[in-house]
Protein backbone atom coordinates (compact mmCIF):
# COMPACT_ATOMS: atom_id res chain seq x y z
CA UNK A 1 73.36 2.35 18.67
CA UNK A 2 72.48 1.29 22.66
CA UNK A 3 75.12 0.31 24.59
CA UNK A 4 74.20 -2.84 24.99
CA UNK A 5 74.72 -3.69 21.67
CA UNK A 6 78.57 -3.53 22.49
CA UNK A 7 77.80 -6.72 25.14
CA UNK A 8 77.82 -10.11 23.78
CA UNK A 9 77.86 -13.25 25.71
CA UNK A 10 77.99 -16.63 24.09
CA UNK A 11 77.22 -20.08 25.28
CA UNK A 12 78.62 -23.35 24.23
CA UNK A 13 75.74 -25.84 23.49
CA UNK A 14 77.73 -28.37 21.75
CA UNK A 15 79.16 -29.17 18.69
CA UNK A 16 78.77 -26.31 16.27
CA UNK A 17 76.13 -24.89 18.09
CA UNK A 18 76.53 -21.84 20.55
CA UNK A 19 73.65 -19.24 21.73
CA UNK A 20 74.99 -15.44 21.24
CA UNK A 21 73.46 -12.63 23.02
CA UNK A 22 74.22 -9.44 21.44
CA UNK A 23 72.66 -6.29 23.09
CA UNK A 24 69.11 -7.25 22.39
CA UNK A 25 69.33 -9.56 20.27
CA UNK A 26 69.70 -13.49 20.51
CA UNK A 27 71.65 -15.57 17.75
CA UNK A 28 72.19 -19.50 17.53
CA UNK A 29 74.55 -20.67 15.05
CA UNK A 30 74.02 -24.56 13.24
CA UNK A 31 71.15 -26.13 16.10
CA UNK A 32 72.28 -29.89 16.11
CA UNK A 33 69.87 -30.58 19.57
CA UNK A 34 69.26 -33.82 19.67
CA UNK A 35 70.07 -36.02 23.03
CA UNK A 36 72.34 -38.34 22.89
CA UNK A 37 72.98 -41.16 21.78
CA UNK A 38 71.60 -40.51 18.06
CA UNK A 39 72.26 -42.13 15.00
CA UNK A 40 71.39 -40.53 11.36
CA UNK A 41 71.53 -42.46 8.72
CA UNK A 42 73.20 -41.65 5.16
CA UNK A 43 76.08 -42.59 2.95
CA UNK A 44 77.61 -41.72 5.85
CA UNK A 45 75.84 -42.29 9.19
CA UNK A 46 76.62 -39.78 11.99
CA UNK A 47 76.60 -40.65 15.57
CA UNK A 48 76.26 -38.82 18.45
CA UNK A 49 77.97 -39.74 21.40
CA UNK A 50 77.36 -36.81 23.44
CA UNK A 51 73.87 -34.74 24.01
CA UNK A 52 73.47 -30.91 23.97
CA UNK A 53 74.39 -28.83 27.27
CA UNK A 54 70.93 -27.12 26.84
CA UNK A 55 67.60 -28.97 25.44
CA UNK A 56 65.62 -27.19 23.15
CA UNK A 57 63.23 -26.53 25.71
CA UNK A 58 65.47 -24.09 27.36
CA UNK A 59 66.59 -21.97 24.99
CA UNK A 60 65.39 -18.46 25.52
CA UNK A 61 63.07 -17.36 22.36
CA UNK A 62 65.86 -17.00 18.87
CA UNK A 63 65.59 -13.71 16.99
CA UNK A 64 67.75 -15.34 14.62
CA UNK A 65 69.61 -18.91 13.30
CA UNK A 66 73.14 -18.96 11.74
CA UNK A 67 72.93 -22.03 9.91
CA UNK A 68 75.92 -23.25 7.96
CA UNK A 69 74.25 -25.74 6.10
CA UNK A 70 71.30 -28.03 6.26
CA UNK A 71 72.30 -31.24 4.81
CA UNK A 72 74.55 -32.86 8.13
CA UNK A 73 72.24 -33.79 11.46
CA UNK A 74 76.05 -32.86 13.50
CA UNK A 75 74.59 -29.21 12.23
CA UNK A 76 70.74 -29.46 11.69
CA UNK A 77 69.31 -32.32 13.27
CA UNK A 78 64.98 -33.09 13.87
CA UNK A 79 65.31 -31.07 16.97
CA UNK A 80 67.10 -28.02 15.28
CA UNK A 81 64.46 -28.23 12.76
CA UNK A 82 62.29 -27.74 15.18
CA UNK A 83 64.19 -24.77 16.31
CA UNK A 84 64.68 -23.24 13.30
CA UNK A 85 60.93 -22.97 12.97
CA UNK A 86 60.51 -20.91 15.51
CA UNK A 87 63.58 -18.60 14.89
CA UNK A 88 62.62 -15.07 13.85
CA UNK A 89 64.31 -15.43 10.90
CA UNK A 90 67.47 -17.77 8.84
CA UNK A 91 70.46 -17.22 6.89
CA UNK A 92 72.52 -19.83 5.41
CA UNK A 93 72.95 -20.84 1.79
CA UNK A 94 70.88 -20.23 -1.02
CA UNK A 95 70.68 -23.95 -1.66
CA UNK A 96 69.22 -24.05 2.02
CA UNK A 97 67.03 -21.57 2.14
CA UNK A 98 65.36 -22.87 -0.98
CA UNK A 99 64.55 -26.34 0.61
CA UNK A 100 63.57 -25.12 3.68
CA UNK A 101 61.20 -22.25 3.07
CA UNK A 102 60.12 -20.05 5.61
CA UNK A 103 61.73 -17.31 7.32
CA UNK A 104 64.84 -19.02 5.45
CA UNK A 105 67.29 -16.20 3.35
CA UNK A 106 69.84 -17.65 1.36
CA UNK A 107 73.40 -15.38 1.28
CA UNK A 108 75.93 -15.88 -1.58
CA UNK A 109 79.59 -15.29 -0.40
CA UNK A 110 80.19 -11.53 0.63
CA UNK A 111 76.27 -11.06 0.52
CA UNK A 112 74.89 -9.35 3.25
CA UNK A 113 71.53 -8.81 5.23
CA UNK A 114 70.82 -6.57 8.60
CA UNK A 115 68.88 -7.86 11.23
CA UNK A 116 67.42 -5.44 14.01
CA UNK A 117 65.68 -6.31 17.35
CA UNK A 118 65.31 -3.34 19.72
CA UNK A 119 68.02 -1.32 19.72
CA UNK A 120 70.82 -3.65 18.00
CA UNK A 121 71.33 -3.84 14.63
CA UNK A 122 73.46 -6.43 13.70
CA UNK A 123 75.16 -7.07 9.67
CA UNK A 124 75.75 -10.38 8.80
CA UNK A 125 78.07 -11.26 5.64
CA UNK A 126 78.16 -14.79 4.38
CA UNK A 127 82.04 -15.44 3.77
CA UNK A 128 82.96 -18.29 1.31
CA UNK A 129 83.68 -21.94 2.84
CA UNK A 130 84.20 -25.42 1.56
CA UNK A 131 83.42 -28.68 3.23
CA UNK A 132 85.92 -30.47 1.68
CA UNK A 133 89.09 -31.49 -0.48
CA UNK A 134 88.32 -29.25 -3.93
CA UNK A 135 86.36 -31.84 -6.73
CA UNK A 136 83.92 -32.70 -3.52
CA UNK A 137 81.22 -30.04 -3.42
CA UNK A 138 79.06 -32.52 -5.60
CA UNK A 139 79.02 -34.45 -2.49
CA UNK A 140 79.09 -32.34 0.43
CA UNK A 141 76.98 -29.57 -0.87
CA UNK A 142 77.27 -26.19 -0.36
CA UNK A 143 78.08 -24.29 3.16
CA UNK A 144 78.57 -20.97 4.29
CA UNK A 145 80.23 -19.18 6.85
CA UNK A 146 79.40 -15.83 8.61
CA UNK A 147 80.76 -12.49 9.92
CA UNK A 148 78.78 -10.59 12.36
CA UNK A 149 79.68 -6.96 12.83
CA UNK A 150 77.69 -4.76 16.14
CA UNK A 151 78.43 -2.05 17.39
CA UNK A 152 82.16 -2.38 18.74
CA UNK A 153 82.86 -5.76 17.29
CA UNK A 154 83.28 -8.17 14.69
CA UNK A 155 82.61 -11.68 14.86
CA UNK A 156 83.80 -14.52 12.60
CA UNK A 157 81.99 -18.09 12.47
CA UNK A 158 83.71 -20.40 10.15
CA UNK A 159 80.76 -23.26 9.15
CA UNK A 160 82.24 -26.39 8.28
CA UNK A 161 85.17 -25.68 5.97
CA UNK A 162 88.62 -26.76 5.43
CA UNK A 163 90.96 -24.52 5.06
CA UNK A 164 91.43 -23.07 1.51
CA UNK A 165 92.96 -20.34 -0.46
CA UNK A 166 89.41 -18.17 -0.10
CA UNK A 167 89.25 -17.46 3.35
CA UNK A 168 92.76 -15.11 3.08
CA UNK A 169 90.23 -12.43 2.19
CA UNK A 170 87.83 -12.56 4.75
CA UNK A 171 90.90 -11.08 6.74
CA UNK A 172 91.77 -8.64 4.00
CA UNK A 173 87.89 -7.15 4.13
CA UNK A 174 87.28 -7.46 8.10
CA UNK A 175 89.25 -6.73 11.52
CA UNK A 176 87.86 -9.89 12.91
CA UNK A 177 87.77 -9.97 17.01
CA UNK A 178 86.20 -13.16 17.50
CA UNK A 179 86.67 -16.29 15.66
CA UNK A 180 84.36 -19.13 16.23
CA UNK A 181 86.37 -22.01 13.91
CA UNK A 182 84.90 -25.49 13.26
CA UNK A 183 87.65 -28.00 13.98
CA UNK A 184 87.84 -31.55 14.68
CA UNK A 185 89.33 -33.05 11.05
CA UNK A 186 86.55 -34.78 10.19
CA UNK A 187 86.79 -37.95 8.70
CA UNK A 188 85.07 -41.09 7.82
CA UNK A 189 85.93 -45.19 6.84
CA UNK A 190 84.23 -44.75 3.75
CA UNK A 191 86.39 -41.28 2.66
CA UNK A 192 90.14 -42.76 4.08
CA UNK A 193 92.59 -39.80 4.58
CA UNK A 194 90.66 -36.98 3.10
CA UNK A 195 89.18 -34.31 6.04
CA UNK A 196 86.05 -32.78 5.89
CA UNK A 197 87.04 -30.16 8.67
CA UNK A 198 89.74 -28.14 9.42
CA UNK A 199 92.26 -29.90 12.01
CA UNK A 200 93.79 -27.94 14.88
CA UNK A 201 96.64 -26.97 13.26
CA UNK A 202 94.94 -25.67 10.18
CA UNK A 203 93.00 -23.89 12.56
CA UNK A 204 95.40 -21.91 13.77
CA UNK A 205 97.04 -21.24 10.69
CA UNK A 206 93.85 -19.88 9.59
CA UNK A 207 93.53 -17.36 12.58
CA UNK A 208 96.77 -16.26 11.65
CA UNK A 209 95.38 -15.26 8.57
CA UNK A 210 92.78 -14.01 9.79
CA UNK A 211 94.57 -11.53 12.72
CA UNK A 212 91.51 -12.88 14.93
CA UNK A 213 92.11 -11.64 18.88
CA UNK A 214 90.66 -14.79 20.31
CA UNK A 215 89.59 -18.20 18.73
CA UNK A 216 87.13 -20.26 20.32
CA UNK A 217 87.26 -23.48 18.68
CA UNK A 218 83.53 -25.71 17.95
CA UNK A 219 83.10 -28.98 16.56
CA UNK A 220 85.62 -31.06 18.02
CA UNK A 221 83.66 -33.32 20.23
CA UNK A 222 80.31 -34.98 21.19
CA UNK A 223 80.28 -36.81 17.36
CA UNK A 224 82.48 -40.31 16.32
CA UNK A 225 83.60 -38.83 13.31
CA UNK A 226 85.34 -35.40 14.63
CA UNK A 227 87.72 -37.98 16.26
CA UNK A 228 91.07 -35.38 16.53
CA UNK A 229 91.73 -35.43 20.28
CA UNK A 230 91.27 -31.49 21.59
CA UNK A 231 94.74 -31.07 23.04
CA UNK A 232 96.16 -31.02 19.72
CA UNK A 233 93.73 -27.38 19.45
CA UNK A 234 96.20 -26.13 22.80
CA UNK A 235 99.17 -27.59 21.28
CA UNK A 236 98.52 -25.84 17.80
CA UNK A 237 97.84 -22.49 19.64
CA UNK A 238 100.77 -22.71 21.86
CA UNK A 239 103.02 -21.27 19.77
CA UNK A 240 103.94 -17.85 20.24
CA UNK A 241 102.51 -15.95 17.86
CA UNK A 242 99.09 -17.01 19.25
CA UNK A 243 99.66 -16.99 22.54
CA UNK A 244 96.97 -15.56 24.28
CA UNK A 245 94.57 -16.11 21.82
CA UNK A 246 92.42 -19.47 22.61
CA UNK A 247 89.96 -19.48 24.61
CA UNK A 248 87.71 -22.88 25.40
CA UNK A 249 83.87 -21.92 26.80
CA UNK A 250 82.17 -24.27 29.01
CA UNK A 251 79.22 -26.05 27.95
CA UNK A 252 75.90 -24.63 29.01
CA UNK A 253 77.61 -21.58 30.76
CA UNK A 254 77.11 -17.76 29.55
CA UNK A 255 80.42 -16.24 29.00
CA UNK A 256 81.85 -12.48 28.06
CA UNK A 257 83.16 -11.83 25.18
């Protein structure tokens, strides 16, 4: 394998969504694009409060789209639709793939597809998540998360989940370098206290778990209902067994991994 497989950069977009460059090949995970202020309607309306550091127009052309799930604009809104369209090919659930046709592939947990641009090969694994308190996935519908292994790396991206008893062996089957974890403890009026997200400190409980090197938390912001401020994410990670191990990225700016 090139090289330049072994280089990844990743930019924060917003939300859940970040653009990955690995070697030669280009990844964006859950394309919620819209501008700000939105509103989507539902049993229970999202709103946006805060647009995309990137417009659809400038993305660079998407070998391929990480999407958790397709049923939640904070994750696939119109404009991500749009997107996704144009990607060179999908993986999410099989649920998802089903409605949305195309160059969509549906992954059951621990299912696994390559994808290979140039000289980068990339396997993808879909790793079991849960949007919700258990007796909810009626509701909520089913979501995935990924791992993403290249040559000299492994990369983790949760999808909306909380934190539950089958993510312990995602750690037990891969040495995970990256985690990208969906945070914010999402809630809504209509649901009172139950979270539809993990919170900061389940967050870092889960990389724990997981033995990730770095976190880089997503979907804490730019939506009213991911309303946990972000210094609770620092405060969770201060402690010293993590130490060392956040790491924010800056909206709109290409970073190392």
């Amino acid at each position: 394998m090139s090289a330049r497989a072994e280089t990844v950069t990743a930019t924060y977009l917003g939300t859940a969504t970040v653009l990955l460059r690995v070697g030669d090949l280009t990844v964006l995970t859950d394309p919620a694009l819209d501008p700000a202020p939105a509103h989507h309607p539902g049993a229970r309306p999202l709103h946006r409060t805060v647009g995309p550091a990137l417009t659809a127009a400038e993305l660079p052309p998407v070998d391929l789209i990480l999407l958790s799930h397709d049923q939640h604009a904070d994750n696939l809104d119109p404009t991500g639709r749009e997107v996704l369209g144009r990607a060179g090919a999908v993986l999410t659930t099989p649920a998802a793939a089903e409605r949305l046709g195309g160059r969509a592939q549906g992954l059951a947990p621990w299912e696994s597809r390559t994808v290979t641009v140039g000289a980068t090969t990339l396997t993808v694994t879909a790793t079991p998540a849960r949007h919700g308190p258990e007796g909810t996935e009626h509701v909520t519908g089913p979501v995935t998360g990924f791992v993403v292994a290249y040559g000299g790396g492994t990369l983790y991206v949760s999808g909306d989940t909380v934190r539950h008893d089958a993510l312990t062996e995602i750690g037990a089957r891969f040495r995970i370098d990256t985690a990208f974890l969906h945070l914010g403890d999402a809630h809504f009026p209509s649901t009172g206290d139950r979270a539809f997200s993990m919170s900061a400190a389940e967050g870092a409980a889960l990389a724990r778990t997981l033995g990730a090197r770095t976190v880089i938390p997503l979907h804490f912001d730019s939506w009213d209902h991911l309303a946990e401020d972000p210094a609770r994410i620092t405060e969770a990670f201060a402690a010293p067994d993590l130490a060392g191990r956040l790491r924010w990225l800056r909206p709109g700016v290409p970073e190392t991994l």
